[in-house]
N, C-alpha and C. Protein backbone atom coordinates (compact mmCIF):
# COMPACT_ATOMS: atom_id res chain seq x y z
N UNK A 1 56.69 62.12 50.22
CA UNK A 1 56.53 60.68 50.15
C UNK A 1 56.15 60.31 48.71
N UNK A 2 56.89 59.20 48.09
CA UNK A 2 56.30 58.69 46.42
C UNK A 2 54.88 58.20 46.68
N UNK A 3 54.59 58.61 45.70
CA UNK A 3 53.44 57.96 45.35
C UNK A 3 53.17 56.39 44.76
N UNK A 4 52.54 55.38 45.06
CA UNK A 4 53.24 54.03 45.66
C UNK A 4 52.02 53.91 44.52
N UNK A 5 51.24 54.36 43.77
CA UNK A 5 50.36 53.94 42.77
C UNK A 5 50.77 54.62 41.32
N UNK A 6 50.50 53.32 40.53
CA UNK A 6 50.75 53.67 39.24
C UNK A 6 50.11 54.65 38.46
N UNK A 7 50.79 55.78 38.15
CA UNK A 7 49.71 56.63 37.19
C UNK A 7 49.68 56.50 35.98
N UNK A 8 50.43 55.56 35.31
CA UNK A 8 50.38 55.34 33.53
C UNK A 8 49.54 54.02 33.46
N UNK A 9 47.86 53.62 33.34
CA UNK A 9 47.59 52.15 33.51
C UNK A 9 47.91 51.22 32.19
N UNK A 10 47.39 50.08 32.63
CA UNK A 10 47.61 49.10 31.71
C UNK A 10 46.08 49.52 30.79
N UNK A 11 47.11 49.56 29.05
CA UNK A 11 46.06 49.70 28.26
C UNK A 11 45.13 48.43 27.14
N UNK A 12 44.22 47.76 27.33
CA UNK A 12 43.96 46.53 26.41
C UNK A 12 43.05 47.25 25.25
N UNK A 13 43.09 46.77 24.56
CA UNK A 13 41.91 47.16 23.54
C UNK A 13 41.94 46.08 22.57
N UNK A 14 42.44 45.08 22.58
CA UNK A 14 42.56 43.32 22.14
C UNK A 14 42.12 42.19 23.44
N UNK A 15 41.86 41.27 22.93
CA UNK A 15 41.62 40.12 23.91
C UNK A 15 43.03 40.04 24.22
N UNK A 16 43.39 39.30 25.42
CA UNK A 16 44.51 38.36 25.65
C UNK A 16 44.13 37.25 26.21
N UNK A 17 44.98 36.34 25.92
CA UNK A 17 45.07 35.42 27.16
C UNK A 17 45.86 34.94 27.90
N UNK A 18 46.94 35.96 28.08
CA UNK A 18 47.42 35.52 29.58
C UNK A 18 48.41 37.26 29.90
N UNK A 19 47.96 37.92 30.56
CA UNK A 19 48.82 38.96 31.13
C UNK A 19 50.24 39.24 30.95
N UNK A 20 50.66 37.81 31.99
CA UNK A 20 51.97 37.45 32.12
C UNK A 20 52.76 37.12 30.75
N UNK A 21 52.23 36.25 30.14
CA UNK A 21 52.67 35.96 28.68
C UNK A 21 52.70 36.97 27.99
N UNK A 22 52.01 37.95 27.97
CA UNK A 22 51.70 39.11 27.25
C UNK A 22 52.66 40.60 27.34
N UNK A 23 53.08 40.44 28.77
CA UNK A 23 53.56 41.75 29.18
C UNK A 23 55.67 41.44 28.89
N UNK A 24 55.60 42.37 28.76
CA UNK A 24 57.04 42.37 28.21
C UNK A 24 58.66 42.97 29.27
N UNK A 25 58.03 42.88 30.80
CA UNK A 25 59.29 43.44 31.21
C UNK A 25 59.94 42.47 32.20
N UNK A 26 59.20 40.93 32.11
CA UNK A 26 59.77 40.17 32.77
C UNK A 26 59.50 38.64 32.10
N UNK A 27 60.83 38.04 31.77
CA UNK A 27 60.29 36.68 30.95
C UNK A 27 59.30 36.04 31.79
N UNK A 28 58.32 35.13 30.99
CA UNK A 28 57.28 34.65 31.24
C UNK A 28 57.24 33.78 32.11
N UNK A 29 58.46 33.19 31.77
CA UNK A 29 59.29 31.60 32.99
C UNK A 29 59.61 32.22 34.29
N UNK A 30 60.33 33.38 34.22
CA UNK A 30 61.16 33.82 35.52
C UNK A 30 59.77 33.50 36.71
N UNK A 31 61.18 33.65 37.71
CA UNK A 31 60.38 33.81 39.66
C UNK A 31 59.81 34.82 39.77
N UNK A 32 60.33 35.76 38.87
CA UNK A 32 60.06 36.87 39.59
C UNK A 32 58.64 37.57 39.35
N UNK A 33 58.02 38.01 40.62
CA UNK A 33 56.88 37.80 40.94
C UNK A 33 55.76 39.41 39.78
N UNK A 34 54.84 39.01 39.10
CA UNK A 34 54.52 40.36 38.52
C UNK A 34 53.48 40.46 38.68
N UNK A 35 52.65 40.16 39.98
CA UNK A 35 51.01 40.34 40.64
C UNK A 35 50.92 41.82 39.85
N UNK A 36 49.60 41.62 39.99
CA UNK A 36 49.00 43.15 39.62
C UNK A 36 48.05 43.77 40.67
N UNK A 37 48.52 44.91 40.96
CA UNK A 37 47.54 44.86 42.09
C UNK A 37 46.45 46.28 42.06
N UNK A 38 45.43 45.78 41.19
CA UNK A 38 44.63 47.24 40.92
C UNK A 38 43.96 47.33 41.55
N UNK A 39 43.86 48.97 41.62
CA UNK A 39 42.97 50.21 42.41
C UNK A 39 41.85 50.76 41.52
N UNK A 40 42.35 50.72 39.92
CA UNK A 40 41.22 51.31 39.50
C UNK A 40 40.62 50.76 38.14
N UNK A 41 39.46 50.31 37.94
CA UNK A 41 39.41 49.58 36.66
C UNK A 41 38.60 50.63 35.60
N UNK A 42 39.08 51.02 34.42
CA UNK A 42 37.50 51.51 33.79
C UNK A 42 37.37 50.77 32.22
N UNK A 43 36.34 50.51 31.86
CA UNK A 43 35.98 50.19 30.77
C UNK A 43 35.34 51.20 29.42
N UNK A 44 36.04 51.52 28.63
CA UNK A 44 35.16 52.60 28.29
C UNK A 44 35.52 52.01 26.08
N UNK A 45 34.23 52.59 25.42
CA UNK A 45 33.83 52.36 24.36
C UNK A 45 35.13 53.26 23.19
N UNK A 46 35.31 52.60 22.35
CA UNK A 46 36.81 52.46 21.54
C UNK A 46 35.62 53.57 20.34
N UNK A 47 34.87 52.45 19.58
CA UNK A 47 34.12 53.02 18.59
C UNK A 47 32.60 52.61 18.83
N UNK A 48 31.91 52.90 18.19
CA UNK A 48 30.36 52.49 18.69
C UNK A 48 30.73 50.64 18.80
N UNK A 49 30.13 50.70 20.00
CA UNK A 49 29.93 49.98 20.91
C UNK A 49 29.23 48.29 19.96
N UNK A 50 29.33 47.19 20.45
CA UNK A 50 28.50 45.82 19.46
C UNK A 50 28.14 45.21 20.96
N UNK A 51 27.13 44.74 20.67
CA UNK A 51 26.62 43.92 22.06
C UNK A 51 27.28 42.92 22.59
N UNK A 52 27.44 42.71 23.50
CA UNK A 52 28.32 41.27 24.06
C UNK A 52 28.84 41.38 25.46
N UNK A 53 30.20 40.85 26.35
CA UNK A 53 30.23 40.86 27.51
C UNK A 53 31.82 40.68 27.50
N UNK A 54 32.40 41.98 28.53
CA UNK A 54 34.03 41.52 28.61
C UNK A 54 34.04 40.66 30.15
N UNK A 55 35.21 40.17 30.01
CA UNK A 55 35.03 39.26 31.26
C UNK A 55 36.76 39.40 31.74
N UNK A 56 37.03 39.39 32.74
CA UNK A 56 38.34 39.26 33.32
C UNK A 56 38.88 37.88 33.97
N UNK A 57 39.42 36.85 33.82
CA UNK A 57 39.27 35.35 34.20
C UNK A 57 40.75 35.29 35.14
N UNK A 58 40.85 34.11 35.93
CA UNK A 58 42.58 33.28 35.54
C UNK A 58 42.54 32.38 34.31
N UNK A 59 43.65 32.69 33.61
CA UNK A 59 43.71 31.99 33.02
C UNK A 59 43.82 30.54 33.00
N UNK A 60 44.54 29.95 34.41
CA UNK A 60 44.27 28.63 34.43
C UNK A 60 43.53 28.28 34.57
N UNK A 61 41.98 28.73 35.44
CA UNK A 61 41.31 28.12 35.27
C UNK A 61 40.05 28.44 34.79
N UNK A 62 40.21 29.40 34.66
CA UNK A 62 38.72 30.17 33.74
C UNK A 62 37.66 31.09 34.99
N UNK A 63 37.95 30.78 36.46
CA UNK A 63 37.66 31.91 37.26
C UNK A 63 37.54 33.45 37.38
N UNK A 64 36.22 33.44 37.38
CA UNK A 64 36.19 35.20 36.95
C UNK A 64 36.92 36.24 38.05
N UNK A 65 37.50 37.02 37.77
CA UNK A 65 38.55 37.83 38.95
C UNK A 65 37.70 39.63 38.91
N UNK A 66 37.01 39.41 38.21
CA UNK A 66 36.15 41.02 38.33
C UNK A 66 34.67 39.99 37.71
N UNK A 67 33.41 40.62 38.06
CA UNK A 67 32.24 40.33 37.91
C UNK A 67 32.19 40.66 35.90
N UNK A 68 31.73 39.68 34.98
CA UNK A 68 31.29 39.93 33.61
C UNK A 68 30.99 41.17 33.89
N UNK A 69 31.37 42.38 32.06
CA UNK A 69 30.78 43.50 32.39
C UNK A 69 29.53 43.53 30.64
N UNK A 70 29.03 43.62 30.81
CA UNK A 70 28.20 43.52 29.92
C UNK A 70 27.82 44.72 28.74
N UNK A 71 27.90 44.71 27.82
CA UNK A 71 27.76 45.77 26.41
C UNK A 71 26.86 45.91 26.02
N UNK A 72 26.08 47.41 26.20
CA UNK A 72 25.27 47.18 24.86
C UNK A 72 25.29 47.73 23.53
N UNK A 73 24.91 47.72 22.87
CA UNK A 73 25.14 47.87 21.26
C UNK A 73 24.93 49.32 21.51
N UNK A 74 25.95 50.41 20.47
CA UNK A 74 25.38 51.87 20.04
C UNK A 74 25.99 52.74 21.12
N UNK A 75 26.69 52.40 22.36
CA UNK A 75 27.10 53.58 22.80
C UNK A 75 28.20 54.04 22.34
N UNK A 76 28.17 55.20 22.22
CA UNK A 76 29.18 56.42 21.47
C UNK A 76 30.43 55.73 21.67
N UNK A 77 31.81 56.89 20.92
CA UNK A 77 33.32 56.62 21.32
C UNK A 77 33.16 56.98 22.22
N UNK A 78 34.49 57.08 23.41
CA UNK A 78 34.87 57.71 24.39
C UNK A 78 33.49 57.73 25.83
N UNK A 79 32.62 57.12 25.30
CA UNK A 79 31.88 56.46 26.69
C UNK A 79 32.34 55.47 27.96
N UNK A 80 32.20 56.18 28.86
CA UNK A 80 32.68 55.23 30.11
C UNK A 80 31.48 54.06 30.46
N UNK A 81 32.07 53.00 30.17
CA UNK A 81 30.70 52.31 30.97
C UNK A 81 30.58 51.63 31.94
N UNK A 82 32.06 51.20 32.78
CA UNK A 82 32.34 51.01 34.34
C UNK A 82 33.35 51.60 35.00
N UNK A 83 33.46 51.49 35.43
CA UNK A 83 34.23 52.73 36.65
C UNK A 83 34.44 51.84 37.81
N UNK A 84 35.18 51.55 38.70
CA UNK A 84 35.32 50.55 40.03
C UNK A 84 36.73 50.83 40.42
N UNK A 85 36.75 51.61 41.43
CA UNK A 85 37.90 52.18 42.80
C UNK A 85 37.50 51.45 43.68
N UNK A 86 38.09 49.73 43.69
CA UNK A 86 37.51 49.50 44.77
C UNK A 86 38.35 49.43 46.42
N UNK A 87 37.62 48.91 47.39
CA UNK A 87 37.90 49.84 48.77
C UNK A 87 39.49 49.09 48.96
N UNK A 88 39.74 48.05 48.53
CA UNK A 88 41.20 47.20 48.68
C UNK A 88 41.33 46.52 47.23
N UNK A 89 42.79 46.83 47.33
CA UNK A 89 43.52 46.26 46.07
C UNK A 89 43.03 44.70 45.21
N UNK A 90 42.53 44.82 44.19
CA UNK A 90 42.59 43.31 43.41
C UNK A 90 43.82 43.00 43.12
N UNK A 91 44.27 41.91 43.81
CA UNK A 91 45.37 41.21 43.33
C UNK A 91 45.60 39.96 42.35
N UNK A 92 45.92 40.13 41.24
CA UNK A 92 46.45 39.29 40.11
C UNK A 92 47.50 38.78 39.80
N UNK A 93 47.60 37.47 39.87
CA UNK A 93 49.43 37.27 39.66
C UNK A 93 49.14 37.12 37.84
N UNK A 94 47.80 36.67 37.34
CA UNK A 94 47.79 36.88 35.94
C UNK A 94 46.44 36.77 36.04
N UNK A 95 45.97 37.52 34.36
CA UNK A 95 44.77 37.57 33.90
C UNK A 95 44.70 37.52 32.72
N UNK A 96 42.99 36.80 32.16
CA UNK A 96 42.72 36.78 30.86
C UNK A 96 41.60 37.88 30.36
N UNK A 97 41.56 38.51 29.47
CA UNK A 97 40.64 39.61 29.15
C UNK A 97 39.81 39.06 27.46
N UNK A 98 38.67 38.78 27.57
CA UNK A 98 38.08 38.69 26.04
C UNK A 98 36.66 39.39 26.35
N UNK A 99 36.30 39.60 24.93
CA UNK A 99 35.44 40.60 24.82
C UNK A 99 35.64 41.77 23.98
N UNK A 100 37.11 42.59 24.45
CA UNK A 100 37.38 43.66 24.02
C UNK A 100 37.12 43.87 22.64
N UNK A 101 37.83 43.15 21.75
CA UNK A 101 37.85 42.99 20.36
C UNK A 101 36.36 43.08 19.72
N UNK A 102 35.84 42.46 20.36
CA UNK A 102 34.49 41.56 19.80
C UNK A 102 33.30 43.05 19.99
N UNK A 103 33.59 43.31 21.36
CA UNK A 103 32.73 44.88 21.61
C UNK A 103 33.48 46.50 21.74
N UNK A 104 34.67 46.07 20.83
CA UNK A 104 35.16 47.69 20.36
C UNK A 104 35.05 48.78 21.82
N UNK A 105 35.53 47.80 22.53
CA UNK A 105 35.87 48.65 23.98
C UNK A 105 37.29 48.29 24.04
N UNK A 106 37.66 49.25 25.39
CA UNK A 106 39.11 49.44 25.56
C UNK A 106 39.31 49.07 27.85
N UNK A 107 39.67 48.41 28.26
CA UNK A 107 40.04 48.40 29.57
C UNK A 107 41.52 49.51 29.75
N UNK A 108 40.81 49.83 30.53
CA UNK A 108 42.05 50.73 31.82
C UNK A 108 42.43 50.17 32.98
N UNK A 109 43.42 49.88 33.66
CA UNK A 109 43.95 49.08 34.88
C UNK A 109 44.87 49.85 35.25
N UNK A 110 44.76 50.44 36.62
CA UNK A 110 45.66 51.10 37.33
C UNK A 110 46.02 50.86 38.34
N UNK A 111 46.96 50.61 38.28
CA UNK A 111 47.61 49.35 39.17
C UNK A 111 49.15 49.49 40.01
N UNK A 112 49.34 48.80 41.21
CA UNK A 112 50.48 48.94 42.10
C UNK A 112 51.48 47.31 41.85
N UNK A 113 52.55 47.54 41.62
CA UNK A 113 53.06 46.00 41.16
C UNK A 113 53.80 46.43 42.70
């Protein structure tokens, strides 16, 4: 049986603001539908770490779609600092990500379209 989950995730290590606008395998206008539907989120530190907070939104309306994750200053590269398999799929038809830039972290999204 395939395996019905993505094993290559979505990689950010920039702000965006808008997923859909952002991602490149379906024009931005089209019907066609490009939910995201993640299983696994992790957040982990790019270069030492700057204090601040990433946040995951809709973009239309500024609704948070994962809980703020919060930074603190000085943790190492290659530090994990959230981790969340959660028990049913988050579904996204789009998302906004800021923070990243600002606190030299990187999001992981592993995800079922």
């Amino acid at each position: 049986m395939a395996n019905l989950y993505n094993q290559m995730p979505i990689q950010l290590d920039t702000d965006i603001a808008s997923y859909r606008a952002a991602q490149t395998l379906v024009a931005p206008t089209s019907n066609v539908p490009t939910n995201v539907n993640v299983w696994k989120l992790v957040l982990q530190v790019n270069a030492t770490s700057v204090a601040g907070t990433v946040t995951i939104t809709k973009p239309s309306d500024g609704t948070n779609l994962f809980p703020p994750m919060p930074v603190a200053a000085g943790a190492t590269a290659g530090s994990i600092l959230y981790l969340d398999e959660p028990n049913s799929l988050m579904n996204w038809a789009d998302f906004a990500v800021t923070g990243l830039t600002a606190t030299s972290t990187r999001l992981w999204l592993w995800y079922r379209s």
